[in-house]
Each structure stands twice: as C-alpha cells, then as structure tokens.
PDB file of N, CA and C in Angstrom:
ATOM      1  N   UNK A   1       0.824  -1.187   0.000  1.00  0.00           N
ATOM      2  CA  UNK A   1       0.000   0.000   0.000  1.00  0.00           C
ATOM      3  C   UNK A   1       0.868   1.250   0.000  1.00  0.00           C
ATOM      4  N   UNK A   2       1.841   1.173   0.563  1.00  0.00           N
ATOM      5  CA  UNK A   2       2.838   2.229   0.945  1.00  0.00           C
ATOM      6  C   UNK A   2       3.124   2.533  -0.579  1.00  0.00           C
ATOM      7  N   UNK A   3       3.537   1.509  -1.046  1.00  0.00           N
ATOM      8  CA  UNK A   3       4.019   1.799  -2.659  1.00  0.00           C
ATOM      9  C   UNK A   3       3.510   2.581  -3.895  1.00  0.00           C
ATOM     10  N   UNK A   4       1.864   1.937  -3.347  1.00  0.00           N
ATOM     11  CA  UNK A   4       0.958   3.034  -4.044  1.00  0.00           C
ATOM     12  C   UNK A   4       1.190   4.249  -3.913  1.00  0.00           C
ATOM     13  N   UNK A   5       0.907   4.447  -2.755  1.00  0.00           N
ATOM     14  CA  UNK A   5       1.186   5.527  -2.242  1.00  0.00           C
ATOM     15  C   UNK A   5       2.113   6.713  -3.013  1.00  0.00           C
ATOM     16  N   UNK A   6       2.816   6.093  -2.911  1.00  0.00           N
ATOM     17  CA  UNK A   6       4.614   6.832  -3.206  1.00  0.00           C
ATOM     18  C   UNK A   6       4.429   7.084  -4.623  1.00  0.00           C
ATOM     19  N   UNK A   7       3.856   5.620  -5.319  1.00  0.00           N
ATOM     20  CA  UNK A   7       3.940   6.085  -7.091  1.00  0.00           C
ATOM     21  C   UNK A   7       3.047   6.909  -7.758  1.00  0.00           C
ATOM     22  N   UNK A   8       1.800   7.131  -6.695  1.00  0.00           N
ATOM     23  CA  UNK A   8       0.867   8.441  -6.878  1.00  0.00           C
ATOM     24  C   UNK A   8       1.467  10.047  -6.955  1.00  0.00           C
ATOM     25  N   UNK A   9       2.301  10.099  -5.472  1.00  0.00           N
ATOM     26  CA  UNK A   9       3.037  11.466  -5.663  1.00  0.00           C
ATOM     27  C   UNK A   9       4.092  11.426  -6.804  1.00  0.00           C
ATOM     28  N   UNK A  10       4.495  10.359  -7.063  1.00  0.00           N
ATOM     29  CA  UNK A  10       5.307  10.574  -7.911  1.00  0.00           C
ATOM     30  C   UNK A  10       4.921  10.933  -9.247  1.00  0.00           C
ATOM     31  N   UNK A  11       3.581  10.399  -9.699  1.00  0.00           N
ATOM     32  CA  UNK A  11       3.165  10.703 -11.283  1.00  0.00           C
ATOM     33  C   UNK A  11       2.200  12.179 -10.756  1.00  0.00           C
ATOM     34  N   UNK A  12       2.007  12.175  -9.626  1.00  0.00           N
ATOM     35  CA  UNK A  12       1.363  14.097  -9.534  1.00  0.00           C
ATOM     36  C   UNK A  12       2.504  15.285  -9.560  1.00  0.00           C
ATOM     37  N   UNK A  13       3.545  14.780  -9.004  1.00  0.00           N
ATOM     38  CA  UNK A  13       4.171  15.775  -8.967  1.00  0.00           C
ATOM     39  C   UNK A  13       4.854  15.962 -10.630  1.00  0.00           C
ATOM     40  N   UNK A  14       4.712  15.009 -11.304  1.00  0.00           N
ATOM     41  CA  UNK A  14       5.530  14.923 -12.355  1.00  0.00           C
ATOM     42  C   UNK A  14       4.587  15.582 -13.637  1.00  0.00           C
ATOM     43  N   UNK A  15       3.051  15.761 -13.374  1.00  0.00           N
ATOM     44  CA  UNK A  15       2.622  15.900 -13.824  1.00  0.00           C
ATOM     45  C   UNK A  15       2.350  17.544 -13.598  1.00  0.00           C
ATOM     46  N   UNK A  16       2.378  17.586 -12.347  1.00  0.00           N
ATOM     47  CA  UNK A  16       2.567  19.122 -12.116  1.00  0.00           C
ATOM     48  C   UNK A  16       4.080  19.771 -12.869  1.00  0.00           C
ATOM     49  N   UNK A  17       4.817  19.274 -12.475  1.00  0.00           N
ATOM     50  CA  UNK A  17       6.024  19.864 -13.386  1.00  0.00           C
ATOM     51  C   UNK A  17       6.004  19.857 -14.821  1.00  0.00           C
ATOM     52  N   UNK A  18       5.748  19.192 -15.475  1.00  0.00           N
ATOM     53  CA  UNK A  18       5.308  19.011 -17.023  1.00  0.00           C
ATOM     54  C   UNK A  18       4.732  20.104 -17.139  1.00  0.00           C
ATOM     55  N   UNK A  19       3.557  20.292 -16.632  1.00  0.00           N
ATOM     56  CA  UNK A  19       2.464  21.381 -16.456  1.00  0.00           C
ATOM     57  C   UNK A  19       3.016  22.511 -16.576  1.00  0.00           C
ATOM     58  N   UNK A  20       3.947  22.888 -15.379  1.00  0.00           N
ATOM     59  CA  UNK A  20       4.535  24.076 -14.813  1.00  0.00           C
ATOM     60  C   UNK A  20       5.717  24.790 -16.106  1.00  0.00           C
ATOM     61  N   UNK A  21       6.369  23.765 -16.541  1.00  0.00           N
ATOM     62  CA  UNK A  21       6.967  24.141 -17.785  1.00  0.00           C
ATOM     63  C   UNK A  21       6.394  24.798 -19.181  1.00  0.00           C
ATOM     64  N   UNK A  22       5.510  24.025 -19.713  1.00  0.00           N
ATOM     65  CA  UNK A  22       4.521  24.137 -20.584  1.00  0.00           C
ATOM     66  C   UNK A  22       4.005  25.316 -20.411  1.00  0.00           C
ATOM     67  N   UNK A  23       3.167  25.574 -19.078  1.00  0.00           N
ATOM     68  CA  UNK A  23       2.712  27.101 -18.958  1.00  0.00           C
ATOM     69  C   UNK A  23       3.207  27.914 -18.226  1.00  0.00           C
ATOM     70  N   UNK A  24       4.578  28.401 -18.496  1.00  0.00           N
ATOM     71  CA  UNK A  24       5.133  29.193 -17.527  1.00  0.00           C
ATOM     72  C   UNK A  24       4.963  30.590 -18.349  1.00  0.00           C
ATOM     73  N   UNK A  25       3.798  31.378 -18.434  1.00  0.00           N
ATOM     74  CA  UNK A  25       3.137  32.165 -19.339  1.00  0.00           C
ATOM     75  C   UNK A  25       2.975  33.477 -17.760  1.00  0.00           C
ATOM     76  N   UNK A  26       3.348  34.711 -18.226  1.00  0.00           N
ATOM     77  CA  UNK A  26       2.911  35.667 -17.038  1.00  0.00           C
ATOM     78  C   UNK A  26       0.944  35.540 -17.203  1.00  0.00           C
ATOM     79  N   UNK A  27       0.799  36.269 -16.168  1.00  0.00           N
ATOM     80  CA  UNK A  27      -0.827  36.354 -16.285  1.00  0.00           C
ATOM     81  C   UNK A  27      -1.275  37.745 -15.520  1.00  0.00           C
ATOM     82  N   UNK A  28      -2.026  38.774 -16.045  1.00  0.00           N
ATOM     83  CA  UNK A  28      -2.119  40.159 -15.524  1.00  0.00           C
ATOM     84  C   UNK A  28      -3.586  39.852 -14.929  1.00  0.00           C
ATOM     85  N   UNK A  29      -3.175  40.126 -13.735  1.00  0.00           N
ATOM     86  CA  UNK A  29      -4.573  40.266 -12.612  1.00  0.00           C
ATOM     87  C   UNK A  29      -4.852  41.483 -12.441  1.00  0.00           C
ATOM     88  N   UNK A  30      -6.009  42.025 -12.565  1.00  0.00           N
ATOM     89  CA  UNK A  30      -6.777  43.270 -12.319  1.00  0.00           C
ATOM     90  C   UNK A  30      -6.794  43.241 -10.700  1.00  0.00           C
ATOM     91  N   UNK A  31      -6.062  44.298  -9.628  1.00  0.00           N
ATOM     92  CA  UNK A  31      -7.102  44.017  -8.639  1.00  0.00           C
ATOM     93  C   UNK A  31      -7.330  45.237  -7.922  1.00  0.00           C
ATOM     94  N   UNK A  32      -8.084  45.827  -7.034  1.00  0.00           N
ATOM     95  CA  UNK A  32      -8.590  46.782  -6.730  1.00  0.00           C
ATOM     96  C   UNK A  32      -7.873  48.367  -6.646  1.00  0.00           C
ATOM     97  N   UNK A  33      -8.098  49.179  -6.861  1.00  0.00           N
ATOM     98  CA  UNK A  33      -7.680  50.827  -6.788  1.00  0.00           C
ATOM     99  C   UNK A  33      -6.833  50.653  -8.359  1.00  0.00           C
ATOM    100  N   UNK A  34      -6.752  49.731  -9.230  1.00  0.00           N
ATOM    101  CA  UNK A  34      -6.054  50.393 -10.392  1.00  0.00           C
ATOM    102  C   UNK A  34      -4.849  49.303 -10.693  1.00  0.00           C
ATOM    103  N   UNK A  35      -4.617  48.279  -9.553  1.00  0.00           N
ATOM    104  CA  UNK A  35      -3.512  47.902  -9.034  1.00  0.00           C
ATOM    105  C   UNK A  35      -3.297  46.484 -10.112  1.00  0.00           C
ATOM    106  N   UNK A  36      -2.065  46.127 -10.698  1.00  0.00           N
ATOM    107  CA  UNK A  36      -2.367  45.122 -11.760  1.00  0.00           C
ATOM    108  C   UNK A  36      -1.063  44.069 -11.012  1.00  0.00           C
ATOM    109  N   UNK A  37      -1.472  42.673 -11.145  1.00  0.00           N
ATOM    110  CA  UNK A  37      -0.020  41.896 -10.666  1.00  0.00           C
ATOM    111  C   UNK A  37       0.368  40.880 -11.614  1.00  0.00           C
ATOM    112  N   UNK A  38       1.458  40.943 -11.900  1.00  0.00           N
ATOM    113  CA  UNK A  38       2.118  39.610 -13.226  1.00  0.00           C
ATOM    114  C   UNK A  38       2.488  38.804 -12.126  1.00  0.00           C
ATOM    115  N   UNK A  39       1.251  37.390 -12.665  1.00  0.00           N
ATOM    116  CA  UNK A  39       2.232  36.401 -11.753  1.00  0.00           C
ATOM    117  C   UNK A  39       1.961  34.998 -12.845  1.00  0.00           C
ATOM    118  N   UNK A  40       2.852  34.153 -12.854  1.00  0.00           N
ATOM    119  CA  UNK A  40       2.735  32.884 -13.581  1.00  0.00           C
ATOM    120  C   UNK A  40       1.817  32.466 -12.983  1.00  0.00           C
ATOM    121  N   UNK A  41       1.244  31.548 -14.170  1.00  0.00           N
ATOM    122  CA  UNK A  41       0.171  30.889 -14.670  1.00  0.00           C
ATOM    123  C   UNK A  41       0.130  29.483 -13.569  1.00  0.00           C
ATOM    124  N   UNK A  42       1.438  28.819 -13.077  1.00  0.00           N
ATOM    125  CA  UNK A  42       1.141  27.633 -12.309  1.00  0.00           C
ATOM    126  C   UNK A  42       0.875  27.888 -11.227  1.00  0.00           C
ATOM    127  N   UNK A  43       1.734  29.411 -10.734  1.00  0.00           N
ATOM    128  CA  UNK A  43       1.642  29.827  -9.509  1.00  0.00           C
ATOM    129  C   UNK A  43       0.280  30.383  -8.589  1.00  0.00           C
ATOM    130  N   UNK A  44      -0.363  30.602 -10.098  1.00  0.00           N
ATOM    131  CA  UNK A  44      -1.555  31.390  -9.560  1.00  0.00           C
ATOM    132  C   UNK A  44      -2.573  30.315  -9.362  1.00  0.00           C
ATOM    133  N   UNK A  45      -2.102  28.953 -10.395  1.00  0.00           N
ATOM    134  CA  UNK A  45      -3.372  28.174 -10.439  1.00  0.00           C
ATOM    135  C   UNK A  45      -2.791  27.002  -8.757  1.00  0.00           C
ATOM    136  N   UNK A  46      -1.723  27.188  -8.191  1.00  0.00           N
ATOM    137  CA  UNK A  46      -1.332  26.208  -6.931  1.00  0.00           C
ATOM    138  C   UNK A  46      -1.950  27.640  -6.294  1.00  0.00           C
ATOM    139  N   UNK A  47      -2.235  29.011  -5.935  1.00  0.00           N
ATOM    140  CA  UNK A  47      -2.546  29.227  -5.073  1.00  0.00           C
ATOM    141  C   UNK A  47      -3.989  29.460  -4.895  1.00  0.00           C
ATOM    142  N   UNK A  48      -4.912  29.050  -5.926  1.00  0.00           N
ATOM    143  CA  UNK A  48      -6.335  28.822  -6.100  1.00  0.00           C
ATOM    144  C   UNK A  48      -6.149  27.784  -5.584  1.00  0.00           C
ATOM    145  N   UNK A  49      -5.619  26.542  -6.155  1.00  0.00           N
ATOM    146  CA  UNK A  49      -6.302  24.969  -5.401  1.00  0.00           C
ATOM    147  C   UNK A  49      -5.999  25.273  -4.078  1.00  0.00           C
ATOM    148  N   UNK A  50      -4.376  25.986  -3.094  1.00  0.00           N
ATOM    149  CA  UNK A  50      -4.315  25.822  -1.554  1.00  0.00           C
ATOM    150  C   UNK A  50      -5.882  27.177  -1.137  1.00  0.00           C
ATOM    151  N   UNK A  51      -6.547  27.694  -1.623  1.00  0.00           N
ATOM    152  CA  UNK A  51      -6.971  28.711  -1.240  1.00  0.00           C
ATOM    153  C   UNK A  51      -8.280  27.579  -0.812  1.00  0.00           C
ATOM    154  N   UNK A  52      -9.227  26.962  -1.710  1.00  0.00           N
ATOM    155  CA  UNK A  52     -10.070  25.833  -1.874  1.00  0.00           C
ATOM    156  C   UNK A  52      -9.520  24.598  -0.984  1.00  0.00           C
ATOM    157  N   UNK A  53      -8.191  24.139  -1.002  1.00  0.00           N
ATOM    158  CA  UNK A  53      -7.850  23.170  -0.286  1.00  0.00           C
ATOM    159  C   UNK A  53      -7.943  22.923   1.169  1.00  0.00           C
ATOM    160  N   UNK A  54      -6.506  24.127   1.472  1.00  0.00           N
ATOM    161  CA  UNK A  54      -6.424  24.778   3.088  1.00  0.00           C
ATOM    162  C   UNK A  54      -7.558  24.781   4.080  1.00  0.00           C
ATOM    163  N   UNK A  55      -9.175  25.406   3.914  1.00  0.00           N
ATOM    164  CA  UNK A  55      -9.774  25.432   4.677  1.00  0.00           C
ATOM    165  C   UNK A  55     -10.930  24.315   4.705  1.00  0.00           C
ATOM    166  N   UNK A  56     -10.742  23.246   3.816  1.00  0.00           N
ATOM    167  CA  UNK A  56     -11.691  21.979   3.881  1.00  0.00           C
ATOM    168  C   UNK A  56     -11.057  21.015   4.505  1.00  0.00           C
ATOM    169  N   UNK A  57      -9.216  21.420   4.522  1.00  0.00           N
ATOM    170  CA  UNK A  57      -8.409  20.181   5.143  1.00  0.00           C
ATOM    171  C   UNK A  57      -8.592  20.311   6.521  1.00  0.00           C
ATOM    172  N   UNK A  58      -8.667  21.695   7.059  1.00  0.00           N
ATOM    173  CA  UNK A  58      -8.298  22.283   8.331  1.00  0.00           C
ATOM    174  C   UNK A  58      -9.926  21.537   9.047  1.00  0.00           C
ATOM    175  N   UNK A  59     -10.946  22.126   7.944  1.00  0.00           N
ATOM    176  CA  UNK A  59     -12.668  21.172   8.766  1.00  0.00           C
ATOM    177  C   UNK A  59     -12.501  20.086   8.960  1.00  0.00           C
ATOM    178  N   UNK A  60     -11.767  19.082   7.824  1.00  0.00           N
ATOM    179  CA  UNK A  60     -11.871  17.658   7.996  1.00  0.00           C
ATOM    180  C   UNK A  60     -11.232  16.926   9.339  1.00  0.00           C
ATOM    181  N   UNK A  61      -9.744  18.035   9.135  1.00  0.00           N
ATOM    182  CA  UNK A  61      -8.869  17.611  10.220  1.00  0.00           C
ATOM    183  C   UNK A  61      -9.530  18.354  12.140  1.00  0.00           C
ATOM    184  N   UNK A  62     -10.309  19.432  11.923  1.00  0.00           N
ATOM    185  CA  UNK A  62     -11.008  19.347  13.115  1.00  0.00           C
ATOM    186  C   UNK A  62     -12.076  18.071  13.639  1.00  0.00           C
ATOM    187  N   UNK A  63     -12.898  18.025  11.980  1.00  0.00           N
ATOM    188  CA  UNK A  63     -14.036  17.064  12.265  1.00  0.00           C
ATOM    189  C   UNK A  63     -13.189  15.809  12.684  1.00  0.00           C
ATOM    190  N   UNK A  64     -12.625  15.437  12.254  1.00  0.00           N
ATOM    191  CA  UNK A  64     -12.035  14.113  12.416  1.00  0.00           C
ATOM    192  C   UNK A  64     -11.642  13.796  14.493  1.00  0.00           C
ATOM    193  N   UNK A  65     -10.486  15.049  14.603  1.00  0.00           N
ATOM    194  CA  UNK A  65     -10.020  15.284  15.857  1.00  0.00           C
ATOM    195  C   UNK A  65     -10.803  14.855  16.970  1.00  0.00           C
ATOM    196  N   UNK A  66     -12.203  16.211  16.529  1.00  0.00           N
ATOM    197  CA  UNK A  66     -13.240  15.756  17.857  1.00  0.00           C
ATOM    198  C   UNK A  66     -13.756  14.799  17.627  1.00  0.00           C
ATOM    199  N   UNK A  67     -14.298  13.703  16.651  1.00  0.00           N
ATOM    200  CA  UNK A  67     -14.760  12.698  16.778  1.00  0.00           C
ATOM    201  C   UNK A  67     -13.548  11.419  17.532  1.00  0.00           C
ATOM    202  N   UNK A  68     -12.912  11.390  17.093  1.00  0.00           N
ATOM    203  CA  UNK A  68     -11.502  10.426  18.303  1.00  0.00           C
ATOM    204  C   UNK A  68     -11.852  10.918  19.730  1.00  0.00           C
ATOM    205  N   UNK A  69     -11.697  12.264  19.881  1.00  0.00           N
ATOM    206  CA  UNK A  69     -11.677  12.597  21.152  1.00  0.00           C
ATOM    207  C   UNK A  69     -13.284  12.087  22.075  1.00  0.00           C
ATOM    208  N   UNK A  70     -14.688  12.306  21.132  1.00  0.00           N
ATOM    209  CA  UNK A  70     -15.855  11.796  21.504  1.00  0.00           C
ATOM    210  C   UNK A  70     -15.961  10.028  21.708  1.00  0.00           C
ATOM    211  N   UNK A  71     -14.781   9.608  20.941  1.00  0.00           N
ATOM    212  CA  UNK A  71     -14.805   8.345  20.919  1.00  0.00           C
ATOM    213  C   UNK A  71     -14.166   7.542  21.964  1.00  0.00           C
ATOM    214  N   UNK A  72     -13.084   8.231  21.824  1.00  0.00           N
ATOM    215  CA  UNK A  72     -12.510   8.059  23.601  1.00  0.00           C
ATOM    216  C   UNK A  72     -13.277   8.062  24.689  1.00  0.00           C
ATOM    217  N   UNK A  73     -14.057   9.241  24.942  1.00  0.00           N
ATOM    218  CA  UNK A  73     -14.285   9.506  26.065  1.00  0.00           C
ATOM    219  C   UNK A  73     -15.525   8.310  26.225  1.00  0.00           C
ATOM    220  N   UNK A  74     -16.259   7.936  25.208  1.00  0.00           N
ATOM    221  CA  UNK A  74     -17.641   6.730  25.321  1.00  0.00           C
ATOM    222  C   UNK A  74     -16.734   5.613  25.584  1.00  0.00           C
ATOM    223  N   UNK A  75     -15.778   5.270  25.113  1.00  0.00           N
ATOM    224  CA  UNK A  75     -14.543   3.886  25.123  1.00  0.00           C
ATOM    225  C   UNK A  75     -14.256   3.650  26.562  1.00  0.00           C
ATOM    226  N   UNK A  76     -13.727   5.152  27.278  1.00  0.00           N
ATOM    227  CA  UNK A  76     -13.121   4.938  28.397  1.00  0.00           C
ATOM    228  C   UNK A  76     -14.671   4.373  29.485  1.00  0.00           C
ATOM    229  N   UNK A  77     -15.931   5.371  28.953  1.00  0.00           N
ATOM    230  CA  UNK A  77     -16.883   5.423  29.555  1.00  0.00           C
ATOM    231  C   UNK A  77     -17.638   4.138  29.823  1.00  0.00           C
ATOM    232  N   UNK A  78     -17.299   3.084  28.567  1.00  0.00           N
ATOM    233  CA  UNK A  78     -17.530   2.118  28.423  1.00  0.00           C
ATOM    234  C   UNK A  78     -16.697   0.471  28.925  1.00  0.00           C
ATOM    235  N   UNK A  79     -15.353   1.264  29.097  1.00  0.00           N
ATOM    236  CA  UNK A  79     -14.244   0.025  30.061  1.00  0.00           C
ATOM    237  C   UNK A  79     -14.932   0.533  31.542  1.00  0.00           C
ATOM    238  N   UNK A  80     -15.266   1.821  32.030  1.00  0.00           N
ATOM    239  CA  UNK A  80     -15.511   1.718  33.639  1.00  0.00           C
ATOM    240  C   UNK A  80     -16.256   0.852  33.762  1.00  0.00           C
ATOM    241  N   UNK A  81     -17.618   0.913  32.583  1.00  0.00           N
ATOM    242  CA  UNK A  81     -19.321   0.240  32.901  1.00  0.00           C
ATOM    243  C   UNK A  81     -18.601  -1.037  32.929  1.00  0.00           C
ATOM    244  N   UNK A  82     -17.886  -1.684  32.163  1.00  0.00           N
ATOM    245  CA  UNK A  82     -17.811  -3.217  32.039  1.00  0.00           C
ATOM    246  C   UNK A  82     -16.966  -3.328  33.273  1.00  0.00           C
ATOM    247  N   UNK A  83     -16.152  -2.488  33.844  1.00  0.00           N
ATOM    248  CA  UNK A  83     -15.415  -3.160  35.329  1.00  0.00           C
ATOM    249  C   UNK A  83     -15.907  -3.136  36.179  1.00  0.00           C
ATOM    250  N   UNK A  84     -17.196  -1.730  36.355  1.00  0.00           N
ATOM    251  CA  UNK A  84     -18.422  -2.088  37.429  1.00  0.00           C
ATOM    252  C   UNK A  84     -18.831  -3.398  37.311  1.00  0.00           C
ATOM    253  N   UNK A  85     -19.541  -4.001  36.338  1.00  0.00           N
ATOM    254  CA  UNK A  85     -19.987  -5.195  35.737  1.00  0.00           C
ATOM    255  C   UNK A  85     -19.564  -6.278  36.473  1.00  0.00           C
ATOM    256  N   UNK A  86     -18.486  -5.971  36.370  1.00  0.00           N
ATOM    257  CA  UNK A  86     -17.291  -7.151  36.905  1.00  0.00           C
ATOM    258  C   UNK A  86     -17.078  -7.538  37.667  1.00  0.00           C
ATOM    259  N   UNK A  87     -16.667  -5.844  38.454  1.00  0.00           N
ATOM    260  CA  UNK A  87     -16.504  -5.865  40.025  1.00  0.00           C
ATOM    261  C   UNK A  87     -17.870  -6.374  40.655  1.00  0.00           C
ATOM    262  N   UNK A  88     -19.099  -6.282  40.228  1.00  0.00           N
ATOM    263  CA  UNK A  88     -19.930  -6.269  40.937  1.00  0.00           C
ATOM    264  C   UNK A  88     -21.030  -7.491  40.588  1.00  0.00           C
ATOM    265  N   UNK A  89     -20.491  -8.143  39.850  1.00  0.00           N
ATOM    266  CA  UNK A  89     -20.784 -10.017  38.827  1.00  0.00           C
ATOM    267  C   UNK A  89     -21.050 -10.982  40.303  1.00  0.00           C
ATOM    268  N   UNK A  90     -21.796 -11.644  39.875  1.00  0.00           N
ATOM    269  CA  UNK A  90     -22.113 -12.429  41.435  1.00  0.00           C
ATOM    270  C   UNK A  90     -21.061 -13.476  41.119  1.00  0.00           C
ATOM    271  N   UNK A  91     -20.544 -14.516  42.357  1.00  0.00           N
ATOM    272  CA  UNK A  91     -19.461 -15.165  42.246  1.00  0.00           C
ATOM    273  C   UNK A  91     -20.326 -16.358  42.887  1.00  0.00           C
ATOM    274  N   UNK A  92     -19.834 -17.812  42.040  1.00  0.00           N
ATOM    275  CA  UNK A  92     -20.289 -18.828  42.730  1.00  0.00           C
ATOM    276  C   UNK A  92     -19.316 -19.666  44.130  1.00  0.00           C
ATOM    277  N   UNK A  93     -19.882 -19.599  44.900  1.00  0.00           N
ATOM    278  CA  UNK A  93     -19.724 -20.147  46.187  1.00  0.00           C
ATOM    279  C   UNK A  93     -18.883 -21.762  46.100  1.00  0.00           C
ATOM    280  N   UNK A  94     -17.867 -22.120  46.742  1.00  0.00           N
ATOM    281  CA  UNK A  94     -16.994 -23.154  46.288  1.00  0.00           C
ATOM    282  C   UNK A  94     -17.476 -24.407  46.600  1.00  0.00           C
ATOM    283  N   UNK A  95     -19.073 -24.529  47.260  1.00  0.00           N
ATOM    284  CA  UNK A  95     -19.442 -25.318  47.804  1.00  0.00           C
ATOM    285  C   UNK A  95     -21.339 -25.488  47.128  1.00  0.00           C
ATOM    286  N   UNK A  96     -20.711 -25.361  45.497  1.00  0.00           N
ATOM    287  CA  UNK A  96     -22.116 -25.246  44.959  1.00  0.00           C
ATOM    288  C   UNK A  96     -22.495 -26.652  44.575  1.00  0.00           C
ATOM    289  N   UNK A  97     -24.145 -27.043  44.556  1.00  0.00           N
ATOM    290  CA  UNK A  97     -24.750 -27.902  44.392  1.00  0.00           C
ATOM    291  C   UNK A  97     -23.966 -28.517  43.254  1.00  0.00           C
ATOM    292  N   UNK A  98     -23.089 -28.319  42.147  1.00  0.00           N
ATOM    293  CA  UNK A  98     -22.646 -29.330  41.115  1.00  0.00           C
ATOM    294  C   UNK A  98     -21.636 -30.074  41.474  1.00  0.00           C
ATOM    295  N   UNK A  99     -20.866 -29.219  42.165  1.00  0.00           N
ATOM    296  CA  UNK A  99     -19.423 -30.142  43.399  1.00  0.00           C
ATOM    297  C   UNK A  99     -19.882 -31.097  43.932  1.00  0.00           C
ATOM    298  N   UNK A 100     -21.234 -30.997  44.569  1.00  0.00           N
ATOM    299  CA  UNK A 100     -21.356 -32.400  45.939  1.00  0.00           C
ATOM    300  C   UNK A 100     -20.936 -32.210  46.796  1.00  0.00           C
ATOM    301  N   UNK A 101     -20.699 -30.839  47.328  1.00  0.00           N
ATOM    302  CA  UNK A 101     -20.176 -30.625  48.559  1.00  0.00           C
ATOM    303  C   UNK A 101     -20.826 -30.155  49.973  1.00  0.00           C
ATOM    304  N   UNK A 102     -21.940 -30.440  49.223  1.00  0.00           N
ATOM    305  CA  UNK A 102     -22.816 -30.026  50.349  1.00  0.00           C
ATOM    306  C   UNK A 102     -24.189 -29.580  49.888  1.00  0.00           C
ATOM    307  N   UNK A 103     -25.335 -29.548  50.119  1.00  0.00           N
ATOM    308  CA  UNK A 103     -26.122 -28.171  50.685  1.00  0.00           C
ATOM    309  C   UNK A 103     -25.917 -26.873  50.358  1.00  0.00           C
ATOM    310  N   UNK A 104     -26.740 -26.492  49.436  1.00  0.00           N
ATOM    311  CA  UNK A 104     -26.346 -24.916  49.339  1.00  0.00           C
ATOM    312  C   UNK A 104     -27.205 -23.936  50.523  1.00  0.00           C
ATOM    313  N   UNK A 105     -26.530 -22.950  50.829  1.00  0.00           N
ATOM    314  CA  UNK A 105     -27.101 -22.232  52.070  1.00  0.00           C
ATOM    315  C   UNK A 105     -28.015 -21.127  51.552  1.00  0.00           C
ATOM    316  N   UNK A 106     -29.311 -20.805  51.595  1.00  0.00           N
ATOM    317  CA  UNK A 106     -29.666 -19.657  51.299  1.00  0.00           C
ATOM    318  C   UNK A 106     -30.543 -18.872  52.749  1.00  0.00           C
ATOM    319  N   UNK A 107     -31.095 -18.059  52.344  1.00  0.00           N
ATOM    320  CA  UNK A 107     -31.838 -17.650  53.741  1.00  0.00           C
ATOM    321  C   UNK A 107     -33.314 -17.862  53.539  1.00  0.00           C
ATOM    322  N   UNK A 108     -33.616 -18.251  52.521  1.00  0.00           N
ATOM    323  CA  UNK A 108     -34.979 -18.894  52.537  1.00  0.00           C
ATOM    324  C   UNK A 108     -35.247 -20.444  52.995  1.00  0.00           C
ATOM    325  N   UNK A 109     -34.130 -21.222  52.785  1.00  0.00           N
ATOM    326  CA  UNK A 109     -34.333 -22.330  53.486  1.00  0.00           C
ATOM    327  C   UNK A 109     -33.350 -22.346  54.791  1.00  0.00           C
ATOM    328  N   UNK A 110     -33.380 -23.176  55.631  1.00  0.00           N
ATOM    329  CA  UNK A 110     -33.455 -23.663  57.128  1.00  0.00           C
ATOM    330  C   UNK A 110     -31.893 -24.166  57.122  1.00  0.00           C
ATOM    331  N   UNK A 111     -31.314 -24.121  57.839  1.00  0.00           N
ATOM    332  CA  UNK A 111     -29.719 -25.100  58.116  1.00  0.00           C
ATOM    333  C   UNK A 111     -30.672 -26.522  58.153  1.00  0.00           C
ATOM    334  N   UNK A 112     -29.986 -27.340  57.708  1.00  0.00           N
ATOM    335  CA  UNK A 112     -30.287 -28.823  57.742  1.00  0.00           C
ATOM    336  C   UNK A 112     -29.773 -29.189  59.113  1.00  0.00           C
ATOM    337  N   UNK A 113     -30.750 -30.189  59.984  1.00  0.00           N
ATOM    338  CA  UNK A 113     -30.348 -30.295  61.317  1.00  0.00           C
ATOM    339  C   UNK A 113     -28.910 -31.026  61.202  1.00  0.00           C
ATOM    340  N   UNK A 114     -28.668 -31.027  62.302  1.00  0.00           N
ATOM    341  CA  UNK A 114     -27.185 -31.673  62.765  1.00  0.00           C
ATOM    342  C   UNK A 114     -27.028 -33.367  62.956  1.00  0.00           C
ATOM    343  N   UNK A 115     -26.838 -33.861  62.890  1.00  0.00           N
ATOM    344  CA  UNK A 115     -26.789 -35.371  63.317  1.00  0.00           C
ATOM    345  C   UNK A 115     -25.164 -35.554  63.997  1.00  0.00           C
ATOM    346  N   UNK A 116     -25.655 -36.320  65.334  1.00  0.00           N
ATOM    347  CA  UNK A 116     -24.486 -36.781  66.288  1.00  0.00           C
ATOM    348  C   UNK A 116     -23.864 -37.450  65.595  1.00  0.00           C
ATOM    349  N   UNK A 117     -22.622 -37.805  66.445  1.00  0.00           N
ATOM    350  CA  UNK A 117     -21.960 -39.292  66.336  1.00  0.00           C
ATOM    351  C   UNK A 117     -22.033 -40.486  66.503  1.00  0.00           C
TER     352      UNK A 117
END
C-alpha cells in the first residue's frame, strides 16, 4: 500500500512539473484601486487549489479530531461500565450444588439439622 502511495506522488508531482513548464506564461490580474499583478500561470493556479484546499483540510482535520476525542471519552466510559460489571458479577460459592459438597445455604431455606456421632 505504501508503494501506491509513493507512485501516486510521484506521477502528480511529475505531472505538475510538465504542467509548470509548458505554462510558464505571465498572467495580468486586475485588482482593486487600479492595481495590476504579473504572476505565472502555475503559480496562480497552486494558489487557487491551496486557497479551496487549506480550509476543507483544516474542517476535515477538526471534524475528524473531535470525533476520536468523543470516541474516547464513550470507550473509556464504556471500560468503567464493564469493570463495574465485573466488580460487581455475582461469584459462585466453592461449595455449589454441582461439586457435591454439600447443601447450598440460602436464607430462605433452614440449616439442615445436625446429626451426632
């Protein structure tokens, strides 16, 4: 996957440079009070895509953030509930009716009388 990865930037960037050669053309921007700016053609078109880019990466990378952080906090919220659970799980008695060890004791029934020797 990594590889992909790598051979993607590699045919974008290569494709951006191709690009960047090809149109390295000035370009006259009109912009307010009279004011005119020559700037190349790749330069202007990389600072349109970061202008569009920059503030959808910055939402995603917030949205993303607080959702981990919401996720955590239900995760952690969710290991206490299961150790309450746990801590508080009824435990069977070492002397339960499947052993044969006896009589199980409850408080609805009676101690079984005693018999001598």
């Amino acid at each position: 996957m990594n590889f992909l990865k790598i051979l993607f930037w590699i045919v974008l960037t290569t494709v951006v440079v191709v690009f960047s050669i090809n149109n390295w053309v000035p370009v006259s921007l009109n912009l307010w009070g009279g004011l005119v700016a020559d700037v190349k053609l790749p330069i202007l078109l990389v600072m349109i895509f970061l202008l569009g880019f920059v503030p959808t990466l910055a939402y995603y990378r917030t949205r993303n953030w607080r959702l981990h952080r919401r996720m955590g906090t239900v995760e952690r919220e969710l290991a206490d509930a299961r150790g309450i659970k746990q801590f508080n799980a009824p435990r069977r008695s070492p002397a339960s009716p499947e052993s044969n060890a006896g009589p199980e004791l409850s408080l609805d029934k009676p101690l079984p009388p005693e018999t001598g020797p």
